[in-house]
N, C-alpha and C. Protein backbone atom coordinates (compact mmCIF):
# COMPACT_ATOMS: atom_id res chain seq x y z
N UNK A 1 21.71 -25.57 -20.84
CA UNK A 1 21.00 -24.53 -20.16
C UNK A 1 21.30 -24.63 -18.66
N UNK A 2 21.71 -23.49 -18.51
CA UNK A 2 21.92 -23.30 -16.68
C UNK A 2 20.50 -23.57 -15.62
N UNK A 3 20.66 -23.73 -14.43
CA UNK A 3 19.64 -24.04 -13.35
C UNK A 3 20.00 -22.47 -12.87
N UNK A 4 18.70 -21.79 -12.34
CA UNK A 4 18.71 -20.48 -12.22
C UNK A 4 18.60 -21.10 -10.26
N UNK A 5 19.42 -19.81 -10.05
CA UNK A 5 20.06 -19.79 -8.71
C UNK A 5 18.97 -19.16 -7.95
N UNK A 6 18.14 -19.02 -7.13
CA UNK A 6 17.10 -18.49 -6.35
C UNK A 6 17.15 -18.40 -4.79
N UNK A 7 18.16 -19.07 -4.42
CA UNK A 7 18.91 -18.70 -2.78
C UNK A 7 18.70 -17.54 -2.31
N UNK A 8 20.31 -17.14 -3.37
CA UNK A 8 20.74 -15.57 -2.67
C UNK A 8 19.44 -14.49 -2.06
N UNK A 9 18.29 -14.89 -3.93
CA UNK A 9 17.06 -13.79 -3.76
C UNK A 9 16.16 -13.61 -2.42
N UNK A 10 16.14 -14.59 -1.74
CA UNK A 10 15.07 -15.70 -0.83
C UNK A 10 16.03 -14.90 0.15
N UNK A 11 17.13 -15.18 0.38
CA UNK A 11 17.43 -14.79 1.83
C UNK A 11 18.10 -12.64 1.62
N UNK A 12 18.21 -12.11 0.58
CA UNK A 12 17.96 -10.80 0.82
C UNK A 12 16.78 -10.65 0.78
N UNK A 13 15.72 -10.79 0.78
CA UNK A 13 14.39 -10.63 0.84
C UNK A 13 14.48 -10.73 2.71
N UNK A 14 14.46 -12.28 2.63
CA UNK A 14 14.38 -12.20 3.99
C UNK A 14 15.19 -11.79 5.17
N UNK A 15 16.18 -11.00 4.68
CA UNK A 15 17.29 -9.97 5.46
C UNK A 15 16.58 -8.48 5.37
N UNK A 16 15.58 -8.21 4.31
CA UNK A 16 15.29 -6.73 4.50
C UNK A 16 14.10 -6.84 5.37
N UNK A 17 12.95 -8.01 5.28
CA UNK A 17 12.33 -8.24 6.31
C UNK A 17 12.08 -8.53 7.98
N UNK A 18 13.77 -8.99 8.33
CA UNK A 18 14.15 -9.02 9.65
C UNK A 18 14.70 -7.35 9.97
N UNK A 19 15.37 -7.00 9.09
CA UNK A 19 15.58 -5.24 9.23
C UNK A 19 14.31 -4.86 9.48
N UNK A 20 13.23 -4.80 8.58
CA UNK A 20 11.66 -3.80 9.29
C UNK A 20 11.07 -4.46 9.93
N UNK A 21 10.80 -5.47 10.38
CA UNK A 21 10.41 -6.35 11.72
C UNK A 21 11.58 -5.81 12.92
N UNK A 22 12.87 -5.80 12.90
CA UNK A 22 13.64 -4.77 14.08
C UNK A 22 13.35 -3.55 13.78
N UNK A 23 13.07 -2.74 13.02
CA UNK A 23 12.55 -1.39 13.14
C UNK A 23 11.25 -1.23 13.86
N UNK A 24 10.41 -2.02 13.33
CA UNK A 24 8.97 -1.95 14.18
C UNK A 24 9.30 -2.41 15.55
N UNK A 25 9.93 -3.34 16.09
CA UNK A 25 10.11 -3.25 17.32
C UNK A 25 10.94 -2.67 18.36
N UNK A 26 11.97 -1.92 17.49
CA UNK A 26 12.24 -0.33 17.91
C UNK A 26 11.60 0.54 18.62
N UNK A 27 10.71 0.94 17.43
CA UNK A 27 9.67 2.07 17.51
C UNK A 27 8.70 1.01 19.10
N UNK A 28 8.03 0.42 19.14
CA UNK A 28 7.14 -0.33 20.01
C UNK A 28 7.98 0.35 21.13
N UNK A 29 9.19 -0.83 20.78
CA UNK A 29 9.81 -0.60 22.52
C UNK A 29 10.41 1.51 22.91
N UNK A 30 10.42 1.89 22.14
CA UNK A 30 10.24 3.32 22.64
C UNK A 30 9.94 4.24 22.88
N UNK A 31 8.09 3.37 22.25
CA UNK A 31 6.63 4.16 22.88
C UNK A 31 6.27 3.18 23.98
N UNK A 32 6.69 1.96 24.37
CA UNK A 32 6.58 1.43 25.77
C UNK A 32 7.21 2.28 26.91
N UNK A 33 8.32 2.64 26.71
CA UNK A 33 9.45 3.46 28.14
C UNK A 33 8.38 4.55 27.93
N UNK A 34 8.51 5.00 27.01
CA UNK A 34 7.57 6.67 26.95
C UNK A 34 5.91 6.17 28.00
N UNK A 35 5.39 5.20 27.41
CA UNK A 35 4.01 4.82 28.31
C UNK A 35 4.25 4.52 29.82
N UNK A 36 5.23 3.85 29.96
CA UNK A 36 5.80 3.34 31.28
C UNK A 36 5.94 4.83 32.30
N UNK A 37 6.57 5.85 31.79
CA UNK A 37 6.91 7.15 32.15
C UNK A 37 5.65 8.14 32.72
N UNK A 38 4.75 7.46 32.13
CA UNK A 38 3.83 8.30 32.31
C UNK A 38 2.91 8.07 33.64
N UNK A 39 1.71 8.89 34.19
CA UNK A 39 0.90 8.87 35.18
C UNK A 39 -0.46 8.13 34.31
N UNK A 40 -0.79 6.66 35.06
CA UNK A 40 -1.99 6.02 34.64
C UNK A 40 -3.43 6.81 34.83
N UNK A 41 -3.61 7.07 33.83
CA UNK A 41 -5.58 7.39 34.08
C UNK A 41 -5.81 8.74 33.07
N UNK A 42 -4.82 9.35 32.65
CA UNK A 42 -4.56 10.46 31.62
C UNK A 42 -4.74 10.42 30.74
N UNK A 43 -5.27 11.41 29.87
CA UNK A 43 -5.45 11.28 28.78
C UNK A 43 -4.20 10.98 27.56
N UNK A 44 -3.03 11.48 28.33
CA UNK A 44 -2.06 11.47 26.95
C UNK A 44 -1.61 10.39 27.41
N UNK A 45 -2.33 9.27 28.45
CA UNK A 45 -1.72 7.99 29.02
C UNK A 45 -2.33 6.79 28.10
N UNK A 46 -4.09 7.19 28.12
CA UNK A 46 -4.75 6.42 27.45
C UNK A 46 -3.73 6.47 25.58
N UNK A 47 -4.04 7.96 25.19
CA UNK A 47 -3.67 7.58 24.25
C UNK A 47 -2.46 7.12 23.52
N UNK A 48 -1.53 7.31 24.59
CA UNK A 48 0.09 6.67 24.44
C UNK A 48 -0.15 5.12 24.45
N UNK A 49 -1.46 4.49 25.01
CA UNK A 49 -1.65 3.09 25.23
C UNK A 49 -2.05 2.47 24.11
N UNK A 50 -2.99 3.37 23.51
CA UNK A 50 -3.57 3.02 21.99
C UNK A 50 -2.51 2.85 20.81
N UNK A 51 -1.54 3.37 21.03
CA UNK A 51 -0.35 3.63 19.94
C UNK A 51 0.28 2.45 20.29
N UNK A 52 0.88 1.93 21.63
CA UNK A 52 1.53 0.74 21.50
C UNK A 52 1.32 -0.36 21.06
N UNK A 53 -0.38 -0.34 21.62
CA UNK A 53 -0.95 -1.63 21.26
C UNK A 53 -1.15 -1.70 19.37
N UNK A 54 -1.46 -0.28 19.55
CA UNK A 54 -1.67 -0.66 17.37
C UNK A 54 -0.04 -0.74 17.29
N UNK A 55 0.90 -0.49 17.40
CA UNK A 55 2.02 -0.78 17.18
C UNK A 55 2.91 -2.60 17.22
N UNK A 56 2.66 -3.23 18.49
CA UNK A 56 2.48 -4.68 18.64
C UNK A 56 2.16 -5.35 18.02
N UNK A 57 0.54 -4.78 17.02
CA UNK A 57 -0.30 -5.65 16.82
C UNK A 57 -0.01 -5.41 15.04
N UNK A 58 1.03 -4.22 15.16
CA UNK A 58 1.05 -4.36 13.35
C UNK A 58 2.77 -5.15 13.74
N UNK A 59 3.25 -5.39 14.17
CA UNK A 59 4.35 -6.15 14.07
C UNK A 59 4.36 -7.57 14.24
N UNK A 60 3.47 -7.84 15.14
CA UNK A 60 3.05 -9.46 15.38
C UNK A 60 2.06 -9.78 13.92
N UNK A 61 1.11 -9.02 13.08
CA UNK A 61 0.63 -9.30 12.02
C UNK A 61 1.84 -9.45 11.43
N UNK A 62 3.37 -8.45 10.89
CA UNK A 62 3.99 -8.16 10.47
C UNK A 62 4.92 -9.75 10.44
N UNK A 63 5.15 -10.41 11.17
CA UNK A 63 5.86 -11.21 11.86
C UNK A 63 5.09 -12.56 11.34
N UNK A 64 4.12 -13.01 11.67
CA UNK A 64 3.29 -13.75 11.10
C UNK A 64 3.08 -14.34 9.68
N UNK A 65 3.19 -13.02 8.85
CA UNK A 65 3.11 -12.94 7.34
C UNK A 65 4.34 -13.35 6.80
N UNK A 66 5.20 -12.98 7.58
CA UNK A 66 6.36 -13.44 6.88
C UNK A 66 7.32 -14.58 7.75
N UNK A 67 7.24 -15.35 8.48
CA UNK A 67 7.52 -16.04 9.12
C UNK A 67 8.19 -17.30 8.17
């Protein structure tokens, strides 16, 4: 009886996970320039601020979990 090989599985797993961990920090870093762009105290400032931060904070969870 053969020894079943479980490598390869382990690291495409963890190749599609470094792909959407760089996608999420894509997206972050190109609602940061967009926030950066903007005039502080605004409303579409505040809420461009709210999006980054939930954005960060699902990638650093994101990051964490699979570490």
């Amino acid at each position: 009886m053969k020894k079943r090989r479980e490598t390869p599985q382990k690291k495409a797993r963890k190749s599609g996970y470094e792909a959407k961990f760089e996608m999420m920090v894509k997206e972050y870093h190109s609602a940061k320039e967009l926030l950066d762009s903007m005039k502080e105290g605004t409303a579409d400032y505040n809420k461009q601020k709210k999006h980054c931060d939930s954005l960060f904070a699902n990638a650093e969870k994101f990051f964490k979990q699979h570490q």
